[in-house]
Protein backbone atom coordinates (compact mmCIF):
# COMPACT_ATOMS: atom_id res chain seq x y z
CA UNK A 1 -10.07 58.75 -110.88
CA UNK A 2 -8.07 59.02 -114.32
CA UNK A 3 -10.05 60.92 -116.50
CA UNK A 4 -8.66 62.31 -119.73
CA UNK A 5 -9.57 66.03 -120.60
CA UNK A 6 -7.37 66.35 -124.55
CA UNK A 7 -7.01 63.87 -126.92
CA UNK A 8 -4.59 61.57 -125.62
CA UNK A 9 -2.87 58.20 -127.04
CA UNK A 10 -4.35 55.27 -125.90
CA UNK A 11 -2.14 52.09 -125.80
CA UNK A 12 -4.59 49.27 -126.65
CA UNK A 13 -1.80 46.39 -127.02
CA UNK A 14 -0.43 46.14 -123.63
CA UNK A 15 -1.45 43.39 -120.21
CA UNK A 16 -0.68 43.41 -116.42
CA UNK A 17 1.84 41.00 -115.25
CA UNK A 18 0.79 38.12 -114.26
CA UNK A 19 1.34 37.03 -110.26
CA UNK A 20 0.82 33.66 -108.79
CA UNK A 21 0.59 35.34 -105.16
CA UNK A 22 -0.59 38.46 -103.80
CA UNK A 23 -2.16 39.75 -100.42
CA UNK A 24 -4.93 42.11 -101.62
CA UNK A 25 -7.33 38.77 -101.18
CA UNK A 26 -10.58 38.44 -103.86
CA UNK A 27 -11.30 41.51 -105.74
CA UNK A 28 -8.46 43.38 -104.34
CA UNK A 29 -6.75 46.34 -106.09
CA UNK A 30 -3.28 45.07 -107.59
CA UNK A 31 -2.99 48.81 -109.83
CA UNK A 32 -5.17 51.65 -109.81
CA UNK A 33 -6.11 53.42 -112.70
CA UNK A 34 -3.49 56.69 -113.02
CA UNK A 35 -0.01 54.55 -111.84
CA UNK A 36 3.30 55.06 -113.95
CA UNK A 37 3.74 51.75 -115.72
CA UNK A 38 7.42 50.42 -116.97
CA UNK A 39 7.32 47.44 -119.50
CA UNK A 40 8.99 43.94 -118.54
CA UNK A 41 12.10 43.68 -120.57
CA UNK A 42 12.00 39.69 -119.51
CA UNK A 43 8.20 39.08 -120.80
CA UNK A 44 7.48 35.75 -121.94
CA UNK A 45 7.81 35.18 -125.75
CA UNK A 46 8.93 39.23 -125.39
CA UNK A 47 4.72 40.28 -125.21
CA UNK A 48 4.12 43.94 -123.77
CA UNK A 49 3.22 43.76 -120.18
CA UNK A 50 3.73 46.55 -117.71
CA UNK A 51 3.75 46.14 -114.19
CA UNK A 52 3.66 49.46 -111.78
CA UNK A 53 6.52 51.24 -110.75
CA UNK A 54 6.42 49.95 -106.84
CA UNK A 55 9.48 50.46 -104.68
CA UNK A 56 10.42 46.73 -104.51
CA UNK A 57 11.11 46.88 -108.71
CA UNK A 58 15.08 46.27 -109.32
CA UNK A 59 16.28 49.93 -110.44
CA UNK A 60 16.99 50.50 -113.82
CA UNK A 61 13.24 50.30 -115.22
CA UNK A 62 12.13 53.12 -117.53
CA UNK A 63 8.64 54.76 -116.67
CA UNK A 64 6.29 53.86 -119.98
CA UNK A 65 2.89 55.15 -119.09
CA UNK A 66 0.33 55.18 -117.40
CA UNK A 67 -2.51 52.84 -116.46
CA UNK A 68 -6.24 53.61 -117.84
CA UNK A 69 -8.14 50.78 -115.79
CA UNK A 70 -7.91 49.82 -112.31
CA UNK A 71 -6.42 46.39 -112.08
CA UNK A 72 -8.40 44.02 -109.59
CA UNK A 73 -7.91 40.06 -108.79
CA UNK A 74 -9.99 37.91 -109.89
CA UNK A 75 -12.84 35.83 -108.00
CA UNK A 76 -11.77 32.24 -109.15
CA UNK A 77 -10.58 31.59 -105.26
CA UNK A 78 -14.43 31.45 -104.56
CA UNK A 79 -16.58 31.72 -107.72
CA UNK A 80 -16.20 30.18 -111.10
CA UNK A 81 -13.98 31.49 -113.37
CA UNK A 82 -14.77 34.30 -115.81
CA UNK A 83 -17.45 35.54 -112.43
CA UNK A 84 -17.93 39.07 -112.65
CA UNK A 85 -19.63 40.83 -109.53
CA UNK A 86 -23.03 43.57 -110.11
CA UNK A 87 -20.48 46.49 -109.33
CA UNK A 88 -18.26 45.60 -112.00
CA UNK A 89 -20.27 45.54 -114.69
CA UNK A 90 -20.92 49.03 -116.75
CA UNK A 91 -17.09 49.62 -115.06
CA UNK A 92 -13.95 49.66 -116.88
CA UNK A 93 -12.05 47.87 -114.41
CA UNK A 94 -9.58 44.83 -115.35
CA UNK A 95 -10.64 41.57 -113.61
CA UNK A 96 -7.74 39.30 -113.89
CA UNK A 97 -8.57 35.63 -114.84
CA UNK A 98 -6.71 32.84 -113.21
CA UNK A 99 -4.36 30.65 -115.28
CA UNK A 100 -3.94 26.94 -114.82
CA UNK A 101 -1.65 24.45 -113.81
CA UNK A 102 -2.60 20.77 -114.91
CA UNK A 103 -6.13 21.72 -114.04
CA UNK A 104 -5.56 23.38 -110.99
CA UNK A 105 -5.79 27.35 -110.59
CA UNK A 106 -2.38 28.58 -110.53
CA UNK A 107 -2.68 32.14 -109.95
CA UNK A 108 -3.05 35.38 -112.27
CA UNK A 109 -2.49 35.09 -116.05
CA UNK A 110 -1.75 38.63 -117.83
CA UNK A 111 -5.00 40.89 -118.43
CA UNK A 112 -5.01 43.66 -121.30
CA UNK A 113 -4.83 46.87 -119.92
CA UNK A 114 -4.95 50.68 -121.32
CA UNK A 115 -2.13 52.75 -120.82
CA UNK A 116 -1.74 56.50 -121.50
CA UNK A 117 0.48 58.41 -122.95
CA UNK A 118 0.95 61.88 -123.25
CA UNK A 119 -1.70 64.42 -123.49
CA UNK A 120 -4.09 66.24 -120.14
CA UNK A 121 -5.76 64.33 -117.79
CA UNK A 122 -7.06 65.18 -113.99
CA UNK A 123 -6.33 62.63 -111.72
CA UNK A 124 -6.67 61.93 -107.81
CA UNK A 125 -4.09 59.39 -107.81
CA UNK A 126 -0.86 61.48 -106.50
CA UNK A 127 1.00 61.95 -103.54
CA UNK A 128 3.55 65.06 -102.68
CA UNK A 129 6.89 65.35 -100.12
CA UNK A 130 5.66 65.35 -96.67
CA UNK A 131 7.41 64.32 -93.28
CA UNK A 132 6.31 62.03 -90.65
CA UNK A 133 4.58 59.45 -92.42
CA UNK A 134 5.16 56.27 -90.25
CA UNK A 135 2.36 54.05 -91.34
CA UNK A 136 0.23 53.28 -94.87
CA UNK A 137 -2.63 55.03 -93.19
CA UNK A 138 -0.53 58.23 -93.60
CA UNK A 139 -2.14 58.74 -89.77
CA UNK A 140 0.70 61.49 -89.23
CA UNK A 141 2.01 62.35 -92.81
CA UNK A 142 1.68 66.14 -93.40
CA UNK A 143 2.63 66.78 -96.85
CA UNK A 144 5.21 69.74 -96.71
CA UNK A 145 4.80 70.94 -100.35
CA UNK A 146 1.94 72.80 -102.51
CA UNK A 147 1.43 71.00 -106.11
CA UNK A 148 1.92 73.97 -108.10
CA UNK A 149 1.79 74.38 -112.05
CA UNK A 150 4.82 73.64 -113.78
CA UNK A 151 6.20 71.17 -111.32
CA UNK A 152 7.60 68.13 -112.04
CA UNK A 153 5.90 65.01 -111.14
CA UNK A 154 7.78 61.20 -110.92
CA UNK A 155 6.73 57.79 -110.26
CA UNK A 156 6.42 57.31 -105.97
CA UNK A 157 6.97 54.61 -104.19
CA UNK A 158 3.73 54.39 -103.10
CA UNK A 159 1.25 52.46 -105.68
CA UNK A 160 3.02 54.34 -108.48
CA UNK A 161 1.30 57.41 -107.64
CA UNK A 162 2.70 60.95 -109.15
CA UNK A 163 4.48 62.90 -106.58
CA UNK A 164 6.15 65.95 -106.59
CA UNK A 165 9.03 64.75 -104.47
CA UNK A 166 12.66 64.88 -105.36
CA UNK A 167 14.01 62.33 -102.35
CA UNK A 168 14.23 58.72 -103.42
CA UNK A 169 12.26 56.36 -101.71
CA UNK A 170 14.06 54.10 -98.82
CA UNK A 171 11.30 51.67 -98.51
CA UNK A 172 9.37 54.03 -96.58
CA UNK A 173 6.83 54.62 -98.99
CA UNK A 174 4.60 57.00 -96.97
CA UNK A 175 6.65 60.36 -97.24
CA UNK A 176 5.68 60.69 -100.93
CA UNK A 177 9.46 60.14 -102.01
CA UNK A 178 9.95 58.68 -105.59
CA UNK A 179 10.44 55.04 -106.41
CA UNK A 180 13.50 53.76 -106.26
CA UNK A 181 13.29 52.13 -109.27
CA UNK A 182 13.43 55.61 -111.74
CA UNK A 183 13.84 59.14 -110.99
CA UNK A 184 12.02 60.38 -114.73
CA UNK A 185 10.16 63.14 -114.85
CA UNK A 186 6.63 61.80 -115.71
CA UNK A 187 4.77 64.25 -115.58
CA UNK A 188 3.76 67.88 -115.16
CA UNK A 189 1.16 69.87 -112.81
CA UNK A 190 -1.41 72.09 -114.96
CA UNK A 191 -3.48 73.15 -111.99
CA UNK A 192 -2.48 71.93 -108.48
CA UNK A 193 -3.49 72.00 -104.89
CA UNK A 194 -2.61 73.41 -102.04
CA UNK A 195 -0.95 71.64 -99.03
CA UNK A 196 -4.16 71.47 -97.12
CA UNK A 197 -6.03 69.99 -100.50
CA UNK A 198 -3.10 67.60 -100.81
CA UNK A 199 -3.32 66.42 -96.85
CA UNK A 200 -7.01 65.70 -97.29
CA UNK A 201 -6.46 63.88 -100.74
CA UNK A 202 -3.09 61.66 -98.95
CA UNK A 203 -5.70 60.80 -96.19
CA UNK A 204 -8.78 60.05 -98.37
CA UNK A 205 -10.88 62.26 -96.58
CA UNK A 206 -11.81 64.49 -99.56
CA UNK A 207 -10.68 63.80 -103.34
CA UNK A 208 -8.94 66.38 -104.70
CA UNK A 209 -8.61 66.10 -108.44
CA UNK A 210 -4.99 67.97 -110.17
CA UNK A 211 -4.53 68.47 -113.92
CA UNK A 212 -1.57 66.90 -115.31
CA UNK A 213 0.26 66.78 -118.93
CA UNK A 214 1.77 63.21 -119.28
CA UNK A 215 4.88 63.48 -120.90
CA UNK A 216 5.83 59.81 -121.32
């Protein structure tokens, strides 16, 4: 959930990188709507594309935006190209399209993608500092910080989420520290949650939505 609540700019002239491998399998999730984008300074024939600020990025990559559609892979391993499943359609979700080698399916070509900047928008898609997270089921991470207004918010190292913490990530991405790849303030909290709110939203149990203003 990304949902804009003020007028807002939306980028309309950006895509998602393209991959030739990934591990989500058909349909899977490669960015969710709400992740802190940075733009590919190496982009063929120097296009926009954004990729999300994971922790395996080189450092040096400036946050951008954020993403306005969930990103999922295409069906092309199993259906025809251009196949769209019932569920998708009425959504807003990005289905990337395969790109070709000789006639043979090479992977994922770039898809146009919305990103945000700026402006108020409640989102689900955030994290905070915790301890003890030891798995990606964040089975025992117990966030150790409220999300109160006026704190700052960076990138994490987990899917690019916000997250209030100030410890860069190791590789560890389950703590809520930032990504290693920028520590720039994205973000900031209009109306948070408490650390119980926050536990259930880090362990999907309930969705709790914060207000944010976007300041990239």
């Amino acid at each position: 959930m990304f949902i804009p609540r003020h007028p807002v700019v939306e980028n309309q002239f950006c895509a998602y990188n393209s991959q030739t491998g990934d591990a989500t399998g058909v349909g899977g999730v490669l960015c969710y709507a709400g992740s802190v984008l940075y733009l590919d300074v190496d982009a063929t024939n120097e296009e926009a594309i954004v990729s999300k600020m994971i922790y395996e990025a080189s450092p040096g990559f400036t946050p951008f935006g954020f993403a306005m559609q969930k990103v999922k892979t295409g069906y092309h391993s199993v259906h025809p190209a251009g196949f769209v499943m019932n569920g998708d359609l009425g959504s807003s979700d990005v289905i990337a399209q395969p790109s070709y080698s000789s006639g043979a399916i090479n992977g994922t070509k770039e898809a146009p993608l919305g990103v945000a900047h700026l402006g108020i928008w409640d989102t689900v898609h955030y994290t905070a500092q915790g301890t003890d997270g030891t798995n990606s089921a964040y089975a025992n991470y117990v966030p150790s910080a409220a999300l109160l207004p006026g704190v700052s918010l960076y990138a994490a190292g987990d899917q690019a989420k916000v997250t209030n913490s100030d410890d860069i990530s190791t590789g560890s991405d389950y703590n809520g520290e930032y990504s290693a790849s920028s520590n720039t303030v994205v973000g900031k909290v209009v109306k948070g949650a408490s650390i119980a709110k926050v536990t259930a939203n880090c362990q999907n149990t309930t969705l709790y939505p914060i207000r944010i203003k976007l300041v990239i």
